[in-house]
N, C-alpha and C. Protein backbone atom coordinates (compact mmCIF):
# COMPACT_ATOMS: atom_id res chain seq x y z
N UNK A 1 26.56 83.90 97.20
CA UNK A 1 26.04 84.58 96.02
C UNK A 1 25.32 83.54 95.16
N UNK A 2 24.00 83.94 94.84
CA UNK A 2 23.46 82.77 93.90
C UNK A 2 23.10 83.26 92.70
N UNK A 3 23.10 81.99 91.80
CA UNK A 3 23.17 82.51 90.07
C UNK A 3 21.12 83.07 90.07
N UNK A 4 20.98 83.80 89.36
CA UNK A 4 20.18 84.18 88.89
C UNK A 4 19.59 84.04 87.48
N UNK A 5 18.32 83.45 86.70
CA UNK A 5 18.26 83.71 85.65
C UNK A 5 17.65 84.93 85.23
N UNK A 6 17.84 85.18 84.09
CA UNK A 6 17.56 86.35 82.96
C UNK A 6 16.22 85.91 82.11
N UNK A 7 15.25 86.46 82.45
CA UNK A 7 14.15 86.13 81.07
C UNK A 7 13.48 87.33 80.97
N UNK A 8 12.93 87.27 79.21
CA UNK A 8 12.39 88.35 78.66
C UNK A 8 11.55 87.87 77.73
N UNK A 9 10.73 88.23 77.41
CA UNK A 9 9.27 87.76 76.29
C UNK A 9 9.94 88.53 75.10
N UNK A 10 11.22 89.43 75.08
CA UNK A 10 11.83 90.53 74.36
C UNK A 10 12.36 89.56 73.09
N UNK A 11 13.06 88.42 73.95
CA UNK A 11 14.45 87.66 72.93
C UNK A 11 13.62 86.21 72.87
N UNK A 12 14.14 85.57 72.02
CA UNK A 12 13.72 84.41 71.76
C UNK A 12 13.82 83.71 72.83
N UNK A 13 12.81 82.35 73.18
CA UNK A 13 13.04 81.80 73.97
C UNK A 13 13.51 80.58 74.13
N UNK A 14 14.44 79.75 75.00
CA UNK A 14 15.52 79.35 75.03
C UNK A 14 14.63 77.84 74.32
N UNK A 15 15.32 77.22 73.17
CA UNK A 15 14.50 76.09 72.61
C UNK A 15 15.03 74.45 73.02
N UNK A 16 15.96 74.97 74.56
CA UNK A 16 16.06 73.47 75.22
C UNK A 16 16.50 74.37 76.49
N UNK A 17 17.34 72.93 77.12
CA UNK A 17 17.50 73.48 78.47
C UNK A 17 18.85 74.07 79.23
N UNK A 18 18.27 75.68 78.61
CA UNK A 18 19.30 76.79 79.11
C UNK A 18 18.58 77.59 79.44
N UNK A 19 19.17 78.74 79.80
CA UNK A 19 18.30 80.29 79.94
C UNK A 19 19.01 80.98 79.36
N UNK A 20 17.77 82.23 78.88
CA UNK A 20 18.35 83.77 77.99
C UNK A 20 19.65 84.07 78.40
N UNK A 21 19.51 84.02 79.94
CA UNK A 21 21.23 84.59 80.30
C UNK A 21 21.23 84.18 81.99
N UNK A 22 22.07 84.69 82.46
CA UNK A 22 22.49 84.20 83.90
C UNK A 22 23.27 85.35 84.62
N UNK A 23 22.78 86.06 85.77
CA UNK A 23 23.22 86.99 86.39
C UNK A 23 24.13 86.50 87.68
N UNK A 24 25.33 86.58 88.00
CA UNK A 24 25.94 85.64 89.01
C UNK A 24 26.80 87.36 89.48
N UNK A 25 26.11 87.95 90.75
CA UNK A 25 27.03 89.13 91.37
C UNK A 25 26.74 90.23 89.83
N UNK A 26 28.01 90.40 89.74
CA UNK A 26 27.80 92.01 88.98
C UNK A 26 27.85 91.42 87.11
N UNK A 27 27.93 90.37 87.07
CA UNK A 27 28.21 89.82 85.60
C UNK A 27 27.37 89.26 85.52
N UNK A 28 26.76 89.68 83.90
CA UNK A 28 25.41 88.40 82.85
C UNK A 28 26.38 87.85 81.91
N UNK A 29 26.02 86.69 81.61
CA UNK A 29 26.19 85.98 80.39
C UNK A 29 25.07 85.50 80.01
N UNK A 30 25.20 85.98 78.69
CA UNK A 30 24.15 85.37 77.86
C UNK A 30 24.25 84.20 76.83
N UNK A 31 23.32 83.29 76.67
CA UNK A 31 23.48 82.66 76.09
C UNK A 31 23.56 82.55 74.03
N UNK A 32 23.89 82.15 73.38
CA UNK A 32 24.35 82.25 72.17
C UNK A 32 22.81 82.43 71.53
N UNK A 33 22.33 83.93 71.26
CA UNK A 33 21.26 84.11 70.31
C UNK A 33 21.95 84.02 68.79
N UNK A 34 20.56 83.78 68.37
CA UNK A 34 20.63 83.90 66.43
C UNK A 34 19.45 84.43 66.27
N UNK A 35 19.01 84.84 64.84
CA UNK A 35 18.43 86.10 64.24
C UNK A 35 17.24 85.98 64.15
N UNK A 36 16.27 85.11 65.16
CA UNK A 36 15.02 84.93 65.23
C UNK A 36 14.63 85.87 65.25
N UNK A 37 12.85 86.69 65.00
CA UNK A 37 12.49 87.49 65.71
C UNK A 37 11.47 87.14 66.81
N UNK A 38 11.33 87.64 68.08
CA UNK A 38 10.80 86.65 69.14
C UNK A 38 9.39 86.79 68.75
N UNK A 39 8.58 88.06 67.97
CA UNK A 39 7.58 88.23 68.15
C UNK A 39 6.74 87.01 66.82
N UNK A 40 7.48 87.00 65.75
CA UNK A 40 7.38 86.16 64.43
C UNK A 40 7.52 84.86 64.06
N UNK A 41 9.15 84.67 64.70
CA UNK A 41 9.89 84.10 64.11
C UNK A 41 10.43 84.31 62.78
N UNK A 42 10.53 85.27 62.28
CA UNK A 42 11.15 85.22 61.28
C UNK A 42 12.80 85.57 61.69
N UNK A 43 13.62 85.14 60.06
CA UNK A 43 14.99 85.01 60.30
C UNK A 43 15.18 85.79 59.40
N UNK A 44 15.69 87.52 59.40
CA UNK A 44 16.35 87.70 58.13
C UNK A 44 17.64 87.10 57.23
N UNK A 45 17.22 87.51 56.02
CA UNK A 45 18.21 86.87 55.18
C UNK A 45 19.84 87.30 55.07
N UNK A 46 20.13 89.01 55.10
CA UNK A 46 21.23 89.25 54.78
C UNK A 46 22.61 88.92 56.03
N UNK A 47 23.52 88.67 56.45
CA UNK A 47 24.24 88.96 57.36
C UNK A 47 23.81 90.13 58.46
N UNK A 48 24.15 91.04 57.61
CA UNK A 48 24.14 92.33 58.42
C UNK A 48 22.87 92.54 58.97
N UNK A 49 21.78 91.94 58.49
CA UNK A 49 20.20 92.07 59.28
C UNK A 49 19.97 91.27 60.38
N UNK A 50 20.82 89.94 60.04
CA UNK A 50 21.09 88.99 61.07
C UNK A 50 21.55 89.34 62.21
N UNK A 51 23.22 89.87 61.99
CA UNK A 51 23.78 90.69 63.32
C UNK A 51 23.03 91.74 63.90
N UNK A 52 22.46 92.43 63.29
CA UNK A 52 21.24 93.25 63.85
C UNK A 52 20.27 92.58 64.74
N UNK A 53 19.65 92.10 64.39
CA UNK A 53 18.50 90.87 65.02
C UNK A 53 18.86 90.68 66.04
N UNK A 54 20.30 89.84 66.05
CA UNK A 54 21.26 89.10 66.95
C UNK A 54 20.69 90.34 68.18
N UNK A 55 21.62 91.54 68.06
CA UNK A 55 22.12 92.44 69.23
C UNK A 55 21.29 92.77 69.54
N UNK A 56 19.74 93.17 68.76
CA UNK A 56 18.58 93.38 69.30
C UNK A 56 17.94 92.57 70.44
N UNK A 57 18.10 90.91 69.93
CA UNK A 57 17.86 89.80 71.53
C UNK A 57 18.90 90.03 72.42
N UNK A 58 19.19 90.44 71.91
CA UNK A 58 21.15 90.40 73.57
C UNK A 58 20.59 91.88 73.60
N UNK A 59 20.65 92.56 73.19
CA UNK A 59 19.81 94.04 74.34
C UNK A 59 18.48 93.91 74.53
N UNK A 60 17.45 92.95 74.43
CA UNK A 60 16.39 93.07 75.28
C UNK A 60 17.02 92.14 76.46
N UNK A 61 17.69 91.14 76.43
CA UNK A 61 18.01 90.15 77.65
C UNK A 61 18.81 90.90 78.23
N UNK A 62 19.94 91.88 78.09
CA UNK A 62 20.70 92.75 78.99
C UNK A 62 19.75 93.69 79.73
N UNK A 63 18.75 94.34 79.12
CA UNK A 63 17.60 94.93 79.82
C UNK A 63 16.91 94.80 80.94
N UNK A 64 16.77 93.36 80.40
CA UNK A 64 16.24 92.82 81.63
C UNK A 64 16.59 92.73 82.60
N UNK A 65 18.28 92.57 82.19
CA UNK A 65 19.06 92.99 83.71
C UNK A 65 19.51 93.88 84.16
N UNK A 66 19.40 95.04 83.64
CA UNK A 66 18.87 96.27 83.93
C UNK A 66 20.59 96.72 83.15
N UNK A 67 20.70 96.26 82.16
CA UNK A 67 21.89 96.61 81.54
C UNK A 67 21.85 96.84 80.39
N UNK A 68 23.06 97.50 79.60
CA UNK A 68 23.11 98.10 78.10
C UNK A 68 23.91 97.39 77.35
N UNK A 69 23.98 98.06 76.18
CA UNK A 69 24.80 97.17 75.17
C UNK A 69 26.76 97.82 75.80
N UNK A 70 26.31 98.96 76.11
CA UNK A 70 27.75 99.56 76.69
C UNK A 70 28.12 99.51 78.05
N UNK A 71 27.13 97.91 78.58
CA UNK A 71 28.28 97.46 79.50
C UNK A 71 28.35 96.07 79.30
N UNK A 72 29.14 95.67 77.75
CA UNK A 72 29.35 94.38 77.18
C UNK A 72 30.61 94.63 77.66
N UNK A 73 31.30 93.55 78.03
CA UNK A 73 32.28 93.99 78.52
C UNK A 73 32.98 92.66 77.14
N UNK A 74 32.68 91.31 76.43
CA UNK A 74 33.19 90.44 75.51
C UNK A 74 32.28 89.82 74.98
N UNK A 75 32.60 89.99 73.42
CA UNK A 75 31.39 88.76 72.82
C UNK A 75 32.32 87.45 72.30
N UNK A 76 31.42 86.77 71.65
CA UNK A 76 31.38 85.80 71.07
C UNK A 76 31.01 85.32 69.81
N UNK A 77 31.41 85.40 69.32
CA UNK A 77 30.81 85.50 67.52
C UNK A 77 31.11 84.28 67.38
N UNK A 78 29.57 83.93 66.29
CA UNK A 78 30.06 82.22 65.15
C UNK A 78 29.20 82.61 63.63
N UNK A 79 30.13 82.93 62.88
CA UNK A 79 29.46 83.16 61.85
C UNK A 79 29.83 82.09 61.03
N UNK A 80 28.91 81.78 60.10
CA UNK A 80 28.71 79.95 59.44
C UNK A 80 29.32 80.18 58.16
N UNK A 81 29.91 82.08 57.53
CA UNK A 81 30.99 81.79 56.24
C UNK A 81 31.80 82.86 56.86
N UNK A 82 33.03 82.86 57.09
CA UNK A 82 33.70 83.62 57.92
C UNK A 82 34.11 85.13 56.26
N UNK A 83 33.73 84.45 54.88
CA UNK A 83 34.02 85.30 54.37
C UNK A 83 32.73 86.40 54.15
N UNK A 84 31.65 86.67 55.04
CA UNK A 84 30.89 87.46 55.65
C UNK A 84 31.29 88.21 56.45
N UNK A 85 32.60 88.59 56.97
CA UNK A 85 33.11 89.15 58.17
C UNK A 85 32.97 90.30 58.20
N UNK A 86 33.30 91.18 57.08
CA UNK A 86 33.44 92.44 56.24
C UNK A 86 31.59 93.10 56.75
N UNK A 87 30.75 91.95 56.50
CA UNK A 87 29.56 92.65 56.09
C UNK A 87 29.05 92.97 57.40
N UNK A 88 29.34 91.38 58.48
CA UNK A 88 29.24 91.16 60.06
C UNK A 88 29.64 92.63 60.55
N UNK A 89 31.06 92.68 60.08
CA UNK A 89 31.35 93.33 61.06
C UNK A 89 30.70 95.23 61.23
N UNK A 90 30.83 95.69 60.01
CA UNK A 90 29.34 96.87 59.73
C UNK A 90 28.55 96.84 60.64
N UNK A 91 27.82 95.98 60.89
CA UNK A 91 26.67 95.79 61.28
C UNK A 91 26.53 95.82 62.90
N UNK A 92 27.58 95.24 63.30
CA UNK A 92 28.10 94.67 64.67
C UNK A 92 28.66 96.64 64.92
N UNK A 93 29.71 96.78 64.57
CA UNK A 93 29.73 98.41 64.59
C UNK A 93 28.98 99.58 65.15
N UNK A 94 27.36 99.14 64.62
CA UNK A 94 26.53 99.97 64.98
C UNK A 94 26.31 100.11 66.73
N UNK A 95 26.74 99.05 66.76
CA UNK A 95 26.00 98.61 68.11
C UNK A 95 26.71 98.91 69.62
N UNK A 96 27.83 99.15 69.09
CA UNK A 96 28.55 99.23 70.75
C UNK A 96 29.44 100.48 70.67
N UNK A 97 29.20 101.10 71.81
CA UNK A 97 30.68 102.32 72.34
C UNK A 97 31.27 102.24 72.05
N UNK A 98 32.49 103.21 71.71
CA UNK A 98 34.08 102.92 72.31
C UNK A 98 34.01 102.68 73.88
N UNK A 99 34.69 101.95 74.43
CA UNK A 99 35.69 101.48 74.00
C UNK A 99 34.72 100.17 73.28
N UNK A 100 35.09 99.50 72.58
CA UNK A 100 34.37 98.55 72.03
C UNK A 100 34.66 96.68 72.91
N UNK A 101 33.85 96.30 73.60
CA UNK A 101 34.27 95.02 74.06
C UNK A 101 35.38 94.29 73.37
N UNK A 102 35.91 93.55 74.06
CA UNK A 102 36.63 92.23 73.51
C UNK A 102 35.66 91.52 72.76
N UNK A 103 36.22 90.78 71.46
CA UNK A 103 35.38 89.76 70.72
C UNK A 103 36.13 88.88 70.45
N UNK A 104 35.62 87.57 70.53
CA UNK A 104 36.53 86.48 69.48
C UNK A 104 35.19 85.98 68.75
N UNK A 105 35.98 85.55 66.99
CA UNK A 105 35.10 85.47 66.61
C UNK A 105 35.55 84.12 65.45
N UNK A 106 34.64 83.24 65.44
CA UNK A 106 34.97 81.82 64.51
C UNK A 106 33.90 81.74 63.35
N UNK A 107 34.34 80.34 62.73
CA UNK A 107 33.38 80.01 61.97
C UNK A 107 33.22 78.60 62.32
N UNK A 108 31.98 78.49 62.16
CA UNK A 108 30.78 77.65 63.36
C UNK A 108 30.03 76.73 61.89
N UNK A 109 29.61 75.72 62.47
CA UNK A 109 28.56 75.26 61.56
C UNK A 109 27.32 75.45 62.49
N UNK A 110 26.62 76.26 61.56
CA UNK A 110 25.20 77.08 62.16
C UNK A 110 24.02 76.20 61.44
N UNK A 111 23.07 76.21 62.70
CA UNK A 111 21.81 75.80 61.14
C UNK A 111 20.85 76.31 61.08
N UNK A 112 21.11 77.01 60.01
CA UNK A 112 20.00 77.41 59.16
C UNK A 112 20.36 78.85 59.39
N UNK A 113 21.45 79.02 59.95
CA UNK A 113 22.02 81.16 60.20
C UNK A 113 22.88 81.50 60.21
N UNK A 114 23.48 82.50 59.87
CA UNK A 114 24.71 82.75 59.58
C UNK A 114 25.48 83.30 60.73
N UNK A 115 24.77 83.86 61.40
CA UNK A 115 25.46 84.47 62.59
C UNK A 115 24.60 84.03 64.34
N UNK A 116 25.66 83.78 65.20
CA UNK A 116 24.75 83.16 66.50
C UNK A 116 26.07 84.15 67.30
N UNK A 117 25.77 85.02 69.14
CA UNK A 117 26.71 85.72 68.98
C UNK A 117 25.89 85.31 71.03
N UNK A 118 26.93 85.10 71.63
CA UNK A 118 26.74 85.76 73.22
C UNK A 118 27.68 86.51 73.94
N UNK A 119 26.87 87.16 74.94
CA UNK A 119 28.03 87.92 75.42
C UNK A 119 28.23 87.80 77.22
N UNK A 120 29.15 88.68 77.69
CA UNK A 120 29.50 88.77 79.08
C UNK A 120 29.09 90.50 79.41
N UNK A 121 28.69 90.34 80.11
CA UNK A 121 28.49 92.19 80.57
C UNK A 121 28.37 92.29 81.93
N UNK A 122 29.04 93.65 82.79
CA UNK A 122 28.79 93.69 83.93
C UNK A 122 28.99 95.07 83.98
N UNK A 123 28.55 95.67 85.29
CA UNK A 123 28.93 96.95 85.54
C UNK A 123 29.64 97.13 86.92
N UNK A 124 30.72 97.73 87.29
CA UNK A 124 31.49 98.06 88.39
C UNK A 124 29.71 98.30 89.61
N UNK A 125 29.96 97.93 90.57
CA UNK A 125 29.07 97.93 91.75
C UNK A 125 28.63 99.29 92.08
């Protein structure tokens, strides 16, 4: 079985040496986006626009692998004031099914964003 990469003109592109994500058999991981927009660059300001942003690059790179946000199966959260969690987590809400993935989630020294988030997703064969 060989690893596969993930690319999309959708999500930002990777600004050293990683890739968007990595398809290995029935599982992607993606690598840790933040709230760029790929077409701009711009970064919104609030949390909750951020986590938005965020899930928007992690569902164009799941796309690509021909996958959804509802087959995340765990994320990864680093938000840079953990007393943002409240606002994070709203926002993050919007975005996924029940059942809702596994998350763990820290506080990170970020730069220059408040929220950076990757995930694992696969779908049964």
């Amino acid at each position: 079985m060989a690893r596969t990469a993930i690319t999309t003109p959708d999500a930002p592109s990777p600004a050293g040496h990683y890739s968007q994500g990595i398809r290995f058999g029935d599982l992607v991981w993606t690598s840790g986006f933040g709230p760029q927009n790929p077409r701009t660059g711009e970064i919104p300001e609030s949390v909750a626009e951020q986590t938005r942003r965020v899930l928007l690059n992690i569902e164009a790179t799941l796309a690509a692998a021909g996958l959804g946000l509802g087959d995340v199966l765990k994320t990864t959260v680093h938000l840079a004031d953990l007393a943002d969690f409240a606002e994070f987590n709203a926002a993050y809400g919007e975005f996924f099914p029940d059942p809702a993935p596994a998350r763990t989630t820290v506080g990170s020294a970020l730069a220059g964003i408040k929220v950076e988030i990757d995930v694992v997703a696969g779908r049964a064969a």
